[in-house]
Protein backbone atom coordinates (compact mmCIF):
# COMPACT_ATOMS: atom_id res chain seq x y z
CA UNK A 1 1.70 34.01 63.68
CA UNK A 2 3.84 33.95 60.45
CA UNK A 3 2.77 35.21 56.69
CA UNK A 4 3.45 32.26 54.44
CA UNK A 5 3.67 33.18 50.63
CA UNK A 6 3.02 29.90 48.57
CA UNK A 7 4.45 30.52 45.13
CA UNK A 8 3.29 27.85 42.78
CA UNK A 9 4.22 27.06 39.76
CA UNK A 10 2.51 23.65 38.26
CA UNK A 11 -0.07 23.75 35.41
CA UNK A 12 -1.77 20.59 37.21
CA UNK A 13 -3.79 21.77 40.02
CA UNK A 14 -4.39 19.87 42.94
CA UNK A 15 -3.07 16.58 41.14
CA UNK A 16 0.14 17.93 41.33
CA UNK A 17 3.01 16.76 43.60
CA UNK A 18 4.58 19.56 43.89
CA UNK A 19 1.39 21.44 45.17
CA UNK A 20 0.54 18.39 47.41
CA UNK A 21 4.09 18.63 49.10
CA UNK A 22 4.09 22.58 49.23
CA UNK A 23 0.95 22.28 50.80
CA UNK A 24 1.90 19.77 53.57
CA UNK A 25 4.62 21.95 54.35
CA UNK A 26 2.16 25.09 54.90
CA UNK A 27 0.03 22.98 56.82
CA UNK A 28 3.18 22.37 59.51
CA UNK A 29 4.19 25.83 59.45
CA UNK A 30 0.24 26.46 60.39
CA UNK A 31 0.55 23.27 63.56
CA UNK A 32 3.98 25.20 64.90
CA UNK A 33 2.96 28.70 64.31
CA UNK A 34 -1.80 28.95 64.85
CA UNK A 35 -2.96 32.06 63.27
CA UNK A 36 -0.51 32.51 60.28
CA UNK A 37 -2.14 33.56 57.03
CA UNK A 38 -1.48 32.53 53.28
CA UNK A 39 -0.87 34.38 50.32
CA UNK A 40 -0.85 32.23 47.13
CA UNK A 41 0.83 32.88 43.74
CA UNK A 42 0.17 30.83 41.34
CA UNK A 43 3.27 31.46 38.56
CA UNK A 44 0.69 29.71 36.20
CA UNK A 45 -2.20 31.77 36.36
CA UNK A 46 -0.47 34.93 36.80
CA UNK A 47 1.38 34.18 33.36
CA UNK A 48 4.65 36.37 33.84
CA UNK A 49 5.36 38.50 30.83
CA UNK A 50 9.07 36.55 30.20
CA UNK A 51 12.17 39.66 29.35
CA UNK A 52 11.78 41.97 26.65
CA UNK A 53 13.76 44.89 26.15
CA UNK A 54 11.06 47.06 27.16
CA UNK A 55 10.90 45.37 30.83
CA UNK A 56 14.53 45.20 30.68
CA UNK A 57 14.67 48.80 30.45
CA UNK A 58 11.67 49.82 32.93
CA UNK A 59 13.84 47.91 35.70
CA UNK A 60 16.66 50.88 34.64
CA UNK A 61 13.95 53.61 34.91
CA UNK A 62 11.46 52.30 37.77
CA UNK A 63 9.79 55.81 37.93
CA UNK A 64 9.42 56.13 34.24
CA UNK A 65 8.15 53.14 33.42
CA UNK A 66 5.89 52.44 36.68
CA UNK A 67 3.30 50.89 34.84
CA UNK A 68 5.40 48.18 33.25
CA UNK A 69 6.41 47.21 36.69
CA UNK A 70 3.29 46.65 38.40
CA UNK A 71 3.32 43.04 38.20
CA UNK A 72 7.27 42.47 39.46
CA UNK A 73 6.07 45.42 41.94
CA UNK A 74 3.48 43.35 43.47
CA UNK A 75 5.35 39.80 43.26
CA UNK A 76 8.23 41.95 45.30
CA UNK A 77 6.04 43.31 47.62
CA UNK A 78 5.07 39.90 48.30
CA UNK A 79 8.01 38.49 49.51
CA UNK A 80 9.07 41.42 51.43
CA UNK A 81 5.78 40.70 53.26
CA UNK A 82 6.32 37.02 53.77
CA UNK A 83 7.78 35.68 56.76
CA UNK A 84 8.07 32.12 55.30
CA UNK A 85 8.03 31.22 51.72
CA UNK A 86 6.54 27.92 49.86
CA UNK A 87 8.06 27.43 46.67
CA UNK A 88 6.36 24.87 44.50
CA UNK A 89 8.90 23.11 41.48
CA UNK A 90 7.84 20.34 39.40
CA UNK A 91 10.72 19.38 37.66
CA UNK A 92 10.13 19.42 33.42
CA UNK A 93 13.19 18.06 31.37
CA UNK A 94 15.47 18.69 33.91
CA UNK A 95 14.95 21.76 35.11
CA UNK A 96 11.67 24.39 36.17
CA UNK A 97 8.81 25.38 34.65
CA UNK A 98 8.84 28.72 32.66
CA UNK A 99 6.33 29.96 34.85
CA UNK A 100 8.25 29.96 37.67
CA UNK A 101 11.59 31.21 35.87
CA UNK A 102 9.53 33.65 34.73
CA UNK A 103 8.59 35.12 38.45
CA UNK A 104 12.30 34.99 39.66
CA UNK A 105 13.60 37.33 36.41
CA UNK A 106 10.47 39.88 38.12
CA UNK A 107 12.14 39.34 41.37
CA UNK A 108 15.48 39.81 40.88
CA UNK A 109 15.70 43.45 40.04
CA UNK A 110 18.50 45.88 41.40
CA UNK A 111 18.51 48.06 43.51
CA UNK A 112 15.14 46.43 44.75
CA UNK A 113 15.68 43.10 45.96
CA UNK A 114 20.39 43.31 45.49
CA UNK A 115 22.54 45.60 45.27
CA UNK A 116 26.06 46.92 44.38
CA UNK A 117 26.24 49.99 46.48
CA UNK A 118 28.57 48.08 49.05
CA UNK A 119 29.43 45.11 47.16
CA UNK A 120 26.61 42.77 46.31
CA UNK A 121 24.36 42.50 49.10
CA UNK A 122 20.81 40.27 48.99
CA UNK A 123 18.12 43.03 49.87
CA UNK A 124 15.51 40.23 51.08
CA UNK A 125 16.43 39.65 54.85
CA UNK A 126 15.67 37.11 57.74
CA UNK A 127 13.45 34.88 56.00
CA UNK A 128 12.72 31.26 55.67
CA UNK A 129 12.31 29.44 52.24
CA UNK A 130 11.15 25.88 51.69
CA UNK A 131 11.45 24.32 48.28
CA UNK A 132 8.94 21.45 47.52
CA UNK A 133 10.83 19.56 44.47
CA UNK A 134 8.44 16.99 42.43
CA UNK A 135 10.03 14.87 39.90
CA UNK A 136 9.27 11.85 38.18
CA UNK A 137 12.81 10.43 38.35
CA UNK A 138 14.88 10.44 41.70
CA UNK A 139 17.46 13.09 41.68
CA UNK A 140 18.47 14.24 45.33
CA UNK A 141 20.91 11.09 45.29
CA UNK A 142 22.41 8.60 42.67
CA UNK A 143 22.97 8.68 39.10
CA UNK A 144 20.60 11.57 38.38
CA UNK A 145 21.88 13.71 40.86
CA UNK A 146 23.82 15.60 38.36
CA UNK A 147 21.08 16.53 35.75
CA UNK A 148 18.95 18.33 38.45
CA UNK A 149 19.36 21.72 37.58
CA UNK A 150 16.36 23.54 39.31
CA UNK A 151 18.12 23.08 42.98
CA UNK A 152 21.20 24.71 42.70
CA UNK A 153 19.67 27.17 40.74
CA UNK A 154 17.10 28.39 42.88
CA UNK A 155 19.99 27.77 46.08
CA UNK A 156 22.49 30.26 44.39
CA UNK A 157 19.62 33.09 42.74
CA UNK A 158 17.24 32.74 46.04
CA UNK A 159 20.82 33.63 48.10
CA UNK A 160 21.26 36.03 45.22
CA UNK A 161 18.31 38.30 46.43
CA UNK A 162 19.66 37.67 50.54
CA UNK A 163 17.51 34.62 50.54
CA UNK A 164 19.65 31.69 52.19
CA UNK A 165 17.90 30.01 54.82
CA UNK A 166 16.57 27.19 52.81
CA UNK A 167 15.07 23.60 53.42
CA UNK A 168 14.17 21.46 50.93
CA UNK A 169 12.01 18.58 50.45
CA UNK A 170 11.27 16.05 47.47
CA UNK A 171 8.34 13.69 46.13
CA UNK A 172 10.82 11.85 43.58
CA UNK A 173 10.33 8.68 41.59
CA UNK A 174 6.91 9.12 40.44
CA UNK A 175 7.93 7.96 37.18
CA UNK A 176 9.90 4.55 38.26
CA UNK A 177 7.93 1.48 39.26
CA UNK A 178 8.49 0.01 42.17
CA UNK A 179 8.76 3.78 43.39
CA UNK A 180 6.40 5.40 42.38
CA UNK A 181 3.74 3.64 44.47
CA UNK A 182 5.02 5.33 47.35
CA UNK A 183 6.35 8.27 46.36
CA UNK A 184 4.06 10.51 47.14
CA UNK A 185 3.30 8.95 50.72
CA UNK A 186 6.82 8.97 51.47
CA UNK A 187 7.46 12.75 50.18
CA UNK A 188 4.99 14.16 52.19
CA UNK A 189 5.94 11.80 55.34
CA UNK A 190 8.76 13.63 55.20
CA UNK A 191 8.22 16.74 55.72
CA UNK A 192 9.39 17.25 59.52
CA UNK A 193 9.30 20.88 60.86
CA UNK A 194 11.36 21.85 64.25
């Protein structure tokens, strides 16, 4: 039995690739593993304040400013809980939503989830991460591979935080005809857990 924390971060619901491949993922880690439960964040809904100074500063002075912190508290807590985590990332302009930039700046927070005490050291230990990409253009391979810029970021600040097991899997081309009337098929066929 495994705790699976889905974090989603498309505005479209259950029309959304993203959420469709994210969720066919789950659904594996449910046919290996019976009994494993599912918490779901939706970045979206949850509308992460973005930085200000004043959150900037309660990360500095956790204790003094416990209130400001209750939602990166909880979104923490989270994935120290999880056993497996579901990342959902439609791909906008080149890159991912806000919402879900928004969750990893309450995430990554020193002293709580790195640290410098013995050189940098990710905090968040022995856990597996799948990213379910969704774009309308192909970019795992070709002449596009270049201009994705959500996959390598959330490789290196995921490993940031200790986080470096990862497996990814796309629905790409949903944009492109003679693609995209398969893409979504052919994303979620793929999706092969050991």
């Amino acid at each position: 039995m495994k705790r699976i924390l889905h974090i989603s971060s498309s505005p479209r619901g259950e029309a959304s690739s993203s959420i469709m491949l994210a969720n066919r993922i789950i659904e594996k880690i449910q046919n290996l593993h019976p009994g494993s439960t599912v918490v779901v964040n939706d970045t979206t809904a949850k509308d992460y304040p973005h930085l200000d100074a004043q959150l900037i500063s309660a990360y500095k002075t956790m204790e003094e400013s416990a209130h400001l912190l209750k939602d990166s508290d909880a979104a923490v807590k989270e994935l120290f809980d999880a056993d497996i985590i579901v990342i959902g990332v439609p791909m906008y302009n080149f890159n991912m939503p806000s919402a879900l930039k928004a969750w990893i700046d309450h995430v990554v927070r020193p002293g709580v989830t790195f640290s410098y005490a013995n050189g940098l050291e990710g905090l968040l230990k022995d856990k597996k991460v799948y990213l379910a990409l969704a774009a309308h253009g192909v970019y795992s391979d070709g002449p596009m591979k270049d201009y994705d810029f959500s996959e390598p970021y959330l490789r290196y600040i995921l490993g940031f935080i200790g986080l470096t097991d990862i497996t990814s899997f796309r629905i790409e081309g949903g944009g492109i005809p003679g693609i995209m009337e398969t893409a979504v098929e052919k994303g979620l066929d793929s999706v092969v857990l050991a």
